[in-house]
C-alpha atoms as a PDB file:
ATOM      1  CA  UNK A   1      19.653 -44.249  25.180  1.00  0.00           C
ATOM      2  CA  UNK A   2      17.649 -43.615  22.032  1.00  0.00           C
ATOM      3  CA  UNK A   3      19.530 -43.547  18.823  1.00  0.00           C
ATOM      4  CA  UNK A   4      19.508 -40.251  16.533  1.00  0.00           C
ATOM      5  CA  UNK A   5      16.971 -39.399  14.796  1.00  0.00           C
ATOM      6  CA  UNK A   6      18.624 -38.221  11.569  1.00  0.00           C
ATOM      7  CA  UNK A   7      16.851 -35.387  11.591  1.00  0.00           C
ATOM      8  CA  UNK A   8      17.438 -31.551  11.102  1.00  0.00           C
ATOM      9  CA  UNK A   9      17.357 -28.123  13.231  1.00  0.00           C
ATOM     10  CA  UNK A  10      16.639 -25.840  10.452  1.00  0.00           C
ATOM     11  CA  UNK A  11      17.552 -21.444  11.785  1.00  0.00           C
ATOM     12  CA  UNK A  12      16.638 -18.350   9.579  1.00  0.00           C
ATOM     13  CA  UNK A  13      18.511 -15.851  11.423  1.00  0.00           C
ATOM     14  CA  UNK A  14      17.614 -11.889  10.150  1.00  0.00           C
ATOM     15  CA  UNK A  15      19.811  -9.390  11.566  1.00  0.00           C
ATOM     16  CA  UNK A  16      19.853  -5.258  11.058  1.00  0.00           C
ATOM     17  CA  UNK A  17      22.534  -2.950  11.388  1.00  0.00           C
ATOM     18  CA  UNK A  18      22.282  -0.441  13.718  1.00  0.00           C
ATOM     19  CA  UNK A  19      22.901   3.301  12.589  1.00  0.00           C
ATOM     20  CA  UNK A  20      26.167   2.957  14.591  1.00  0.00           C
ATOM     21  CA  UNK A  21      27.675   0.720  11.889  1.00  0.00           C
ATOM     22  CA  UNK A  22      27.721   2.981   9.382  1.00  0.00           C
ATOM     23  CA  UNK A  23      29.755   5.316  11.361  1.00  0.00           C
ATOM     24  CA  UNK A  24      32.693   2.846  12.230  1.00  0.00           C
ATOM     25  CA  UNK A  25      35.648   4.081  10.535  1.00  0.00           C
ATOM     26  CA  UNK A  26      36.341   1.738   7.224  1.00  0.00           C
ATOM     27  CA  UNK A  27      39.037  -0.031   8.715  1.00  0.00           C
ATOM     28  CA  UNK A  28      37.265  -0.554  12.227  1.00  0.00           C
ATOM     29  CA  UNK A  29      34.469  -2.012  10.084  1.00  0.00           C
ATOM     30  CA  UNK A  30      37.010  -4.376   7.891  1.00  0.00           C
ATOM     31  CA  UNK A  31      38.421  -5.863  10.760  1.00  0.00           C
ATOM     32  CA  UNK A  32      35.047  -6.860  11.919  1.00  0.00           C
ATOM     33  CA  UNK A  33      34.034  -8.616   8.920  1.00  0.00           C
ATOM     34  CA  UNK A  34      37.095 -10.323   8.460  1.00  0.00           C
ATOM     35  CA  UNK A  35      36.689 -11.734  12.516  1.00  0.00           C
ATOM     36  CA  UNK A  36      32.706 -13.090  10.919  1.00  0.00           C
ATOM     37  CA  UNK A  37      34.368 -14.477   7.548  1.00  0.00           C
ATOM     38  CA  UNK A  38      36.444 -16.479   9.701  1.00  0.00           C
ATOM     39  CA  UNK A  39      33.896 -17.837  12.134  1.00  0.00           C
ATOM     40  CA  UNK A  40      31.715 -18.446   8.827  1.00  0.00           C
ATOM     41  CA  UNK A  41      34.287 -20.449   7.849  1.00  0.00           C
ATOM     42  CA  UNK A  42      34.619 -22.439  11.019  1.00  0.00           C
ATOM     43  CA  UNK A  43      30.640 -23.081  11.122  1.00  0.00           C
ATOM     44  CA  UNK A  44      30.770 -23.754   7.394  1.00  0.00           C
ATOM     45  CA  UNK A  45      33.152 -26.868   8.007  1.00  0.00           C
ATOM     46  CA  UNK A  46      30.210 -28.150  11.348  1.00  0.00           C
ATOM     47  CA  UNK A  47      27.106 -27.335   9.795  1.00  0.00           C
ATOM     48  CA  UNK A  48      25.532 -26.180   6.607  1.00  0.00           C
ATOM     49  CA  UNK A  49      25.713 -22.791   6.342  1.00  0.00           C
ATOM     50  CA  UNK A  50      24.319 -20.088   3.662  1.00  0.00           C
ATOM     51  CA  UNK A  51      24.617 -16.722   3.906  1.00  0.00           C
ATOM     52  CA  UNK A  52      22.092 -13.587   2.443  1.00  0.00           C
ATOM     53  CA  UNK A  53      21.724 -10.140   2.020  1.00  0.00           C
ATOM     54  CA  UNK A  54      18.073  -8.381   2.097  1.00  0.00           C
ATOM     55  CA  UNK A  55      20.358  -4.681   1.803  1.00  0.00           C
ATOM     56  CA  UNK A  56      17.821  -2.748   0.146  1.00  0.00           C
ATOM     57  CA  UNK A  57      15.283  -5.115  -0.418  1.00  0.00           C
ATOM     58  CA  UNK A  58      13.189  -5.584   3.272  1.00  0.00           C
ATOM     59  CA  UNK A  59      13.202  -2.248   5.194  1.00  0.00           C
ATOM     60  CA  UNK A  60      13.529  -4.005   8.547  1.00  0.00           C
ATOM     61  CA  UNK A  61      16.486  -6.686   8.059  1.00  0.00           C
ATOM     62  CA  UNK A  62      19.860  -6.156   6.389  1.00  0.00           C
ATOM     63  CA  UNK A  63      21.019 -10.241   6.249  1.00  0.00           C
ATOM     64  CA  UNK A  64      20.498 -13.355   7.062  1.00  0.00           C
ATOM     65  CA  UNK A  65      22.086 -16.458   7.126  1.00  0.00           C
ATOM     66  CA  UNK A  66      20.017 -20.245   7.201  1.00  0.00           C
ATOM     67  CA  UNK A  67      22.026 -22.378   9.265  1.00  0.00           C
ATOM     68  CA  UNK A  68      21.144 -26.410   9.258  1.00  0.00           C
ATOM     69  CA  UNK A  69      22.493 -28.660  11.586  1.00  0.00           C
ATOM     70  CA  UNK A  70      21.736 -32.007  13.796  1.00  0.00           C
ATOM     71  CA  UNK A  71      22.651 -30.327  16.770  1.00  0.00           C
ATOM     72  CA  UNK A  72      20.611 -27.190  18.554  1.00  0.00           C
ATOM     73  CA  UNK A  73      23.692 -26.151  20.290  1.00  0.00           C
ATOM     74  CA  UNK A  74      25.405 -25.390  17.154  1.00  0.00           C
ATOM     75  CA  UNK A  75      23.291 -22.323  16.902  1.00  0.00           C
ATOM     76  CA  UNK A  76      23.786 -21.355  20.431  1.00  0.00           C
ATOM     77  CA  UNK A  77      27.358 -21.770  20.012  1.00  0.00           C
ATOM     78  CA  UNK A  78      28.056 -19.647  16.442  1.00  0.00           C
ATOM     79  CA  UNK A  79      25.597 -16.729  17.962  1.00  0.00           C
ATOM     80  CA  UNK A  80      27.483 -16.606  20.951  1.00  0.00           C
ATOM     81  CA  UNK A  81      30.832 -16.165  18.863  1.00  0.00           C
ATOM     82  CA  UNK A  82      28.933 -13.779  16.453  1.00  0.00           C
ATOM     83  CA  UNK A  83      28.669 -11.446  19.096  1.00  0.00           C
ATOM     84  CA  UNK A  84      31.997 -11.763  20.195  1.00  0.00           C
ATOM     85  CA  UNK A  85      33.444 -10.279  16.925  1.00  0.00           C
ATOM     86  CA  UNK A  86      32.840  -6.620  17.476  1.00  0.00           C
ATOM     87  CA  UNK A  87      29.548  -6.359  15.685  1.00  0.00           C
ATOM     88  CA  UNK A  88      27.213  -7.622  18.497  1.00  0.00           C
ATOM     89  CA  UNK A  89      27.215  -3.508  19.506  1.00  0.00           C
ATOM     90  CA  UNK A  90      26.402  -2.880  15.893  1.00  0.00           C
ATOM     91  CA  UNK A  91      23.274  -5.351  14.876  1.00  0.00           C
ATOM     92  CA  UNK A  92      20.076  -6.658  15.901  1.00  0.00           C
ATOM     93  CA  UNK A  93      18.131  -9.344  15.465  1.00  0.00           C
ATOM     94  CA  UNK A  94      14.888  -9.007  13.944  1.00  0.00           C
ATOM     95  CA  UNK A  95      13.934 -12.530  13.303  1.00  0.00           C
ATOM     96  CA  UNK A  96      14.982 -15.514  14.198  1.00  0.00           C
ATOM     97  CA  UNK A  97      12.789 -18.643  13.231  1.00  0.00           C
ATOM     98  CA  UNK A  98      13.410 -22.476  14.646  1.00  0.00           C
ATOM     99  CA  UNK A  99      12.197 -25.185  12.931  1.00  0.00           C
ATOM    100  CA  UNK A 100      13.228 -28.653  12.230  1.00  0.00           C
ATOM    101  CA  UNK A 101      12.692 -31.610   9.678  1.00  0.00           C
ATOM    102  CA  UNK A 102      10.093 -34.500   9.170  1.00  0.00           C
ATOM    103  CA  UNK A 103       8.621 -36.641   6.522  1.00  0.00           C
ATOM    104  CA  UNK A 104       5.394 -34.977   5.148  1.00  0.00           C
ATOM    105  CA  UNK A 105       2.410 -37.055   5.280  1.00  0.00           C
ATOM    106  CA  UNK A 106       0.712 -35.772   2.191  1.00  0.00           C
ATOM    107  CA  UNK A 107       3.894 -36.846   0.083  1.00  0.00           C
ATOM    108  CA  UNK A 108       4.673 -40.054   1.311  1.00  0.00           C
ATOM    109  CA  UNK A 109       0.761 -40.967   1.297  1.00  0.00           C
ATOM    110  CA  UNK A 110       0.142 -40.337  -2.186  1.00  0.00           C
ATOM    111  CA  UNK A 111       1.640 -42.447  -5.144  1.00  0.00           C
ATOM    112  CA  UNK A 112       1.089 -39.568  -7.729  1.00  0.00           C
ATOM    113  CA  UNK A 113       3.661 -37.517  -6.107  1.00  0.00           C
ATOM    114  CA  UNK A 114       6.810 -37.863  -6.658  1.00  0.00           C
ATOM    115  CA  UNK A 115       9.434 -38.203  -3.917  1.00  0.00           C
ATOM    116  CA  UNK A 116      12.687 -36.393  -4.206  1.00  0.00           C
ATOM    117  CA  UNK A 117      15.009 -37.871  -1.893  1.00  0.00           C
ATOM    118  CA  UNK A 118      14.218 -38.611   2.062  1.00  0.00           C
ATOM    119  CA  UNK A 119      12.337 -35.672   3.769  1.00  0.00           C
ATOM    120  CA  UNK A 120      14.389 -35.770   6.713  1.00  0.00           C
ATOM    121  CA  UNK A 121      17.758 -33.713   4.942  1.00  0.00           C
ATOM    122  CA  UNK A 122      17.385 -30.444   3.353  1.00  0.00           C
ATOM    123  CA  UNK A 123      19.942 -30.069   1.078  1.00  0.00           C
ATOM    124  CA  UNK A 124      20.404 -26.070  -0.086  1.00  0.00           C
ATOM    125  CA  UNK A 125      21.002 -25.285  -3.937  1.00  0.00           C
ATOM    126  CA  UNK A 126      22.388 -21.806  -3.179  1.00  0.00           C
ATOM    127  CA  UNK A 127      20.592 -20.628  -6.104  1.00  0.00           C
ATOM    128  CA  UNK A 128      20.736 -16.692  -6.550  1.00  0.00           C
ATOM    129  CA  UNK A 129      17.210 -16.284  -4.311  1.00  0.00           C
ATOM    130  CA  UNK A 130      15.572 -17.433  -1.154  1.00  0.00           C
ATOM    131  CA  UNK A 131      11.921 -16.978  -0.585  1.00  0.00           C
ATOM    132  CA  UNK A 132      11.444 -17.154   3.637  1.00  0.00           C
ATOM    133  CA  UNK A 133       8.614 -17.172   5.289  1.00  0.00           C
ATOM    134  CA  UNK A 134       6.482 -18.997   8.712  1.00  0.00           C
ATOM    135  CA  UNK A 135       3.414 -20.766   8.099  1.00  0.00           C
ATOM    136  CA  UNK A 136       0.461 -21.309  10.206  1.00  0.00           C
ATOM    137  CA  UNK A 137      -3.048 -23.035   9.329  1.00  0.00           C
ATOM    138  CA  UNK A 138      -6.139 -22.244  10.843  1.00  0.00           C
ATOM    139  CA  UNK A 139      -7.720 -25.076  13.650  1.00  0.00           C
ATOM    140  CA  UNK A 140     -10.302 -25.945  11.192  1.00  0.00           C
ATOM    141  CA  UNK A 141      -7.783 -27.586   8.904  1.00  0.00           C
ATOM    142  CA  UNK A 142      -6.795 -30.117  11.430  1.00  0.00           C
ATOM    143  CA  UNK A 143     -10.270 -30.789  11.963  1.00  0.00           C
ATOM    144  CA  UNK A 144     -10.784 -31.936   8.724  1.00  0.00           C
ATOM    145  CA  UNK A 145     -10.474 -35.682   7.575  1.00  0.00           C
ATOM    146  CA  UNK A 146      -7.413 -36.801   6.169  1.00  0.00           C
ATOM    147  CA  UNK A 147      -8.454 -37.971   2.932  1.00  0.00           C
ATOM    148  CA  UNK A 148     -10.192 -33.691   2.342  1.00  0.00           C
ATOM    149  CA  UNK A 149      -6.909 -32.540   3.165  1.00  0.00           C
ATOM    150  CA  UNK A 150      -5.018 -34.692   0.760  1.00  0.00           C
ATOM    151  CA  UNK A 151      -7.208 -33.954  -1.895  1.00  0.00           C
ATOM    152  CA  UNK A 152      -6.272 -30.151  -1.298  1.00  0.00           C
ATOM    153  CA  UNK A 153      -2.588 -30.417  -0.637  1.00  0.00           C
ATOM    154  CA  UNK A 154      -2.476 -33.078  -3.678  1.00  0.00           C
ATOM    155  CA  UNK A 155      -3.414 -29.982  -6.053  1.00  0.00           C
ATOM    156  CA  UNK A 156      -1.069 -27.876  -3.955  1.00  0.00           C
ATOM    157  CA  UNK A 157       2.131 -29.812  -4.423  1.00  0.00           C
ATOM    158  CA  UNK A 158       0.955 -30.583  -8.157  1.00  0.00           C
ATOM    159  CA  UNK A 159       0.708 -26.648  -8.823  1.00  0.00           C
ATOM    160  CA  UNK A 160       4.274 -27.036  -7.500  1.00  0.00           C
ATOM    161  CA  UNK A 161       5.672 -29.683  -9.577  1.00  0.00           C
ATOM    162  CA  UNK A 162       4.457 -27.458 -13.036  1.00  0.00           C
ATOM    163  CA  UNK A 163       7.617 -24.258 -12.125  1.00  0.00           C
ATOM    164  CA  UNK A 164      10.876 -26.991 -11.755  1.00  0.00           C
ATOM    165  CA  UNK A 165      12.931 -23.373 -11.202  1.00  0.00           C
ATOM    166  CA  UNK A 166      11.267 -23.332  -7.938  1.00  0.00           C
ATOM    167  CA  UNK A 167      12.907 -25.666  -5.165  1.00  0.00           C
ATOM    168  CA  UNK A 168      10.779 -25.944  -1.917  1.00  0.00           C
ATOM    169  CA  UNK A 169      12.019 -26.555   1.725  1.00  0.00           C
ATOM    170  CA  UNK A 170       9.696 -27.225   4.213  1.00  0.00           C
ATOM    171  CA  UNK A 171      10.455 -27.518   8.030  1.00  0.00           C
ATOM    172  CA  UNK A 172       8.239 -28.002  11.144  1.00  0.00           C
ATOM    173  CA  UNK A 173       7.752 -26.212  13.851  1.00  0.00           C
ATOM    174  CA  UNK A 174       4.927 -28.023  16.174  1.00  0.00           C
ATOM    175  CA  UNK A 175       5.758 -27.090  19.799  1.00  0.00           C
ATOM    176  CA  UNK A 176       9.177 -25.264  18.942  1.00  0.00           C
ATOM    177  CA  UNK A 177       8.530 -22.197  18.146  1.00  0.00           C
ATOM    178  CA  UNK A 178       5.411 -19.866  17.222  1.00  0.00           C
ATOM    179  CA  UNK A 179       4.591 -21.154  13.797  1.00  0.00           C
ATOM    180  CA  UNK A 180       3.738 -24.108  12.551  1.00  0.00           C
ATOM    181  CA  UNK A 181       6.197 -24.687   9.539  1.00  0.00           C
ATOM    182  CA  UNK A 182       8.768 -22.680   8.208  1.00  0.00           C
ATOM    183  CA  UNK A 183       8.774 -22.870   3.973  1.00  0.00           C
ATOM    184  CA  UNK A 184      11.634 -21.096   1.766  1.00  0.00           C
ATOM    185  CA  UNK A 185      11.974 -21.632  -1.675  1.00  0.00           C
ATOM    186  CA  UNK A 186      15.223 -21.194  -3.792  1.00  0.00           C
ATOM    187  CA  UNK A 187      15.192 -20.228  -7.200  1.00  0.00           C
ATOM    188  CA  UNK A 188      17.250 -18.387  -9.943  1.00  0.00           C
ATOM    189  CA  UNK A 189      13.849 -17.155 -11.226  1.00  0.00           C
ATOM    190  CA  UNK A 190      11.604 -14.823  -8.782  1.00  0.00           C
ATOM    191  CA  UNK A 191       9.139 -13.924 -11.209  1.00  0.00           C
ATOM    192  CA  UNK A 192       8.710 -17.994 -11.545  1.00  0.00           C
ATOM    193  CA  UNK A 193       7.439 -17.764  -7.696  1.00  0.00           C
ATOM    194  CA  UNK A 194       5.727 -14.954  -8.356  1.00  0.00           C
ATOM    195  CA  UNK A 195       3.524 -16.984 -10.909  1.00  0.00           C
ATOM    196  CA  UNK A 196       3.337 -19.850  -8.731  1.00  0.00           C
ATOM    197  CA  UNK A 197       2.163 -18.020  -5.772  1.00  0.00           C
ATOM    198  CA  UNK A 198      -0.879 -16.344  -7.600  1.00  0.00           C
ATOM    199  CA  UNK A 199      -2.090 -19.848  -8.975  1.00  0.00           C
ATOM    200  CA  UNK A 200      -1.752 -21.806  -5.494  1.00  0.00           C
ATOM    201  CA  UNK A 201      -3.938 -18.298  -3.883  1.00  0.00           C
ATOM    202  CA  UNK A 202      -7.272 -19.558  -5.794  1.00  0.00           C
ATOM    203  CA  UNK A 203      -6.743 -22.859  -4.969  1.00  0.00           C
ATOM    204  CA  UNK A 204      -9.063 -24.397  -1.565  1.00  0.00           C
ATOM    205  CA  UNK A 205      -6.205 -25.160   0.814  1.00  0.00           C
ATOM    206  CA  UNK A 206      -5.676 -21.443   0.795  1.00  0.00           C
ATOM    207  CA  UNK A 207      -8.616 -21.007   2.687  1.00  0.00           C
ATOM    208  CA  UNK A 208      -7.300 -22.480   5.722  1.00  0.00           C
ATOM    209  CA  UNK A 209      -4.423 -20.236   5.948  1.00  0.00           C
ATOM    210  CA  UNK A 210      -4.396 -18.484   9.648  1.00  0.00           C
ATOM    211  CA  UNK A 211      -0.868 -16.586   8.858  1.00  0.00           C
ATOM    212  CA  UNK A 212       2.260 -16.347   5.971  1.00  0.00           C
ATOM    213  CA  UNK A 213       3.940 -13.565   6.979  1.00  0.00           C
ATOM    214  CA  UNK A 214       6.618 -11.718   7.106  1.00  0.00           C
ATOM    215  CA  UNK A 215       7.673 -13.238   3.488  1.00  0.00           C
ATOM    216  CA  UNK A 216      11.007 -12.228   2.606  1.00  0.00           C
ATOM    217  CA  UNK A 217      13.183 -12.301  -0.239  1.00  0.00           C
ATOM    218  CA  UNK A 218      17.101 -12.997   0.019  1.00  0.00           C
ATOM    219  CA  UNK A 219      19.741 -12.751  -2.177  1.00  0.00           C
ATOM    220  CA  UNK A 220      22.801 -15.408  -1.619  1.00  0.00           C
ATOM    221  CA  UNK A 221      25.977 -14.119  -1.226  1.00  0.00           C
ATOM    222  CA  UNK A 222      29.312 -15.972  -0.826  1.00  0.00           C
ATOM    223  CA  UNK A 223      30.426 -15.000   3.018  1.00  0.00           C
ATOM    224  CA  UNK A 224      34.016 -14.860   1.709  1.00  0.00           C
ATOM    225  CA  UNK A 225      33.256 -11.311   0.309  1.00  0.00           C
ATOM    226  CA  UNK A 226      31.875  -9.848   3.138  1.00  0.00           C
ATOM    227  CA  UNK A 227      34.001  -6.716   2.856  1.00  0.00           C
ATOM    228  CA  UNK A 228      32.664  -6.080  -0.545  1.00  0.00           C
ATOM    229  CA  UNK A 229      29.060  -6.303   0.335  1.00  0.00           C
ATOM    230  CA  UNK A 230      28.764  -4.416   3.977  1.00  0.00           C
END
């Protein structure tokens, strides 16, 4: 039997609430978010677990939580219960993205960059705001050599390493789901992303961008105040 790999299933779950929701009587709806604070808790204690609203901010999704864990079934397992609460009549789910972790060859290939940590373990900040969003690059960037596509991602990550307010996580998903990699980036400072995004767009590695969208913006909440939020 192979040993485990160490490595991490990384979820972005989006949900939305139906217009149903909002015509629960307050005490209907209280008793249902104090049924998902517990099960947070529960999950909390099994996996890494972060919770975010987008209430207000993206038209089409109302939260989200990003759940990590070693173990697929542990998001099989908390959706199932999710549903069970008494909300599963009341939401939907608009997005949910799979992806898990790897060491990145343009890091660990270049001596210039430096290497926070092993690439294998995300390790959230919780800082006040999560950037989301899938990644895909166009066929002609794997048909490049290796050493053109260093030299491109080398000025990428380097662009990167000039905002410190902005933390990167990057995920994989080859084979698992429709994108390629899922990238979110936490930071206490959007208009710090903001800058950084506009740089890295006249940079050449943009060029072989195929798709980065939806992008959406979260704001972290602590689940234990669910009932003042929603």
């Amino acid at each position: 039997m192979r040993k485990p790999s160490g490595r991490q299933y990384i979820n972005y779950s989006f949900y939305k609430f139906l217009p149903g929701w909002y015509s629960l009587k307050k005490k209907d709806k209280q008793s249902i978010l104090g049924k998902i604070e517990k099960l947070f808790l529960k999950y909390d204690k099994k996996i890494i677990l972060n919770f975010y609203s987008t209430f207000g901010v993206r038209a089409e999704t109302d939260f989200m939580f990003w759940r990590i864990s070693e173990r697929l079934e542990d998001f099989e397992e908390m959706t199932s219960e999710l549903m069970n609460t008494g909300v599963g009549s009341f939401i939907e789910n608009k997005y949910s993205f799979l992806s898990m972790t790897k060491h990145s060859q343009y890091v660990s290939r270049n001596k210039n960059i430096k290497q926070e940590g092993t690439r294998i373990k995300i390790a959230p900040k919780r800082r006040k705001y999560l950037i989301v969003y899938p990644f895909v690059k166009k066929v002609e960037w794997y048909l490049l050599s290796q050493k053109k596509r260093q030299e491109m991602m080398t000025e990428h990550i380097g662009t990167g390493h000039k905002y410190p307010s902005v933390s990167i996580n990057t995920s994989y998903s080859f084979g698992i789901d429709d994108q390629e990699q899922m990238v979110s980036f936490e930071t206490d400072y959007p208009e710090d992303f903001l800058d950084l995004v506009e740089e890295m767009r006249s940079q050449k590695a943009r060029a072989y961008t195929e798709r980065d969208v939806p992008i959406i913006t979260c704001i972290y909440k602590d689940f234990k105040n669910l009932k003042k939020i929603f």
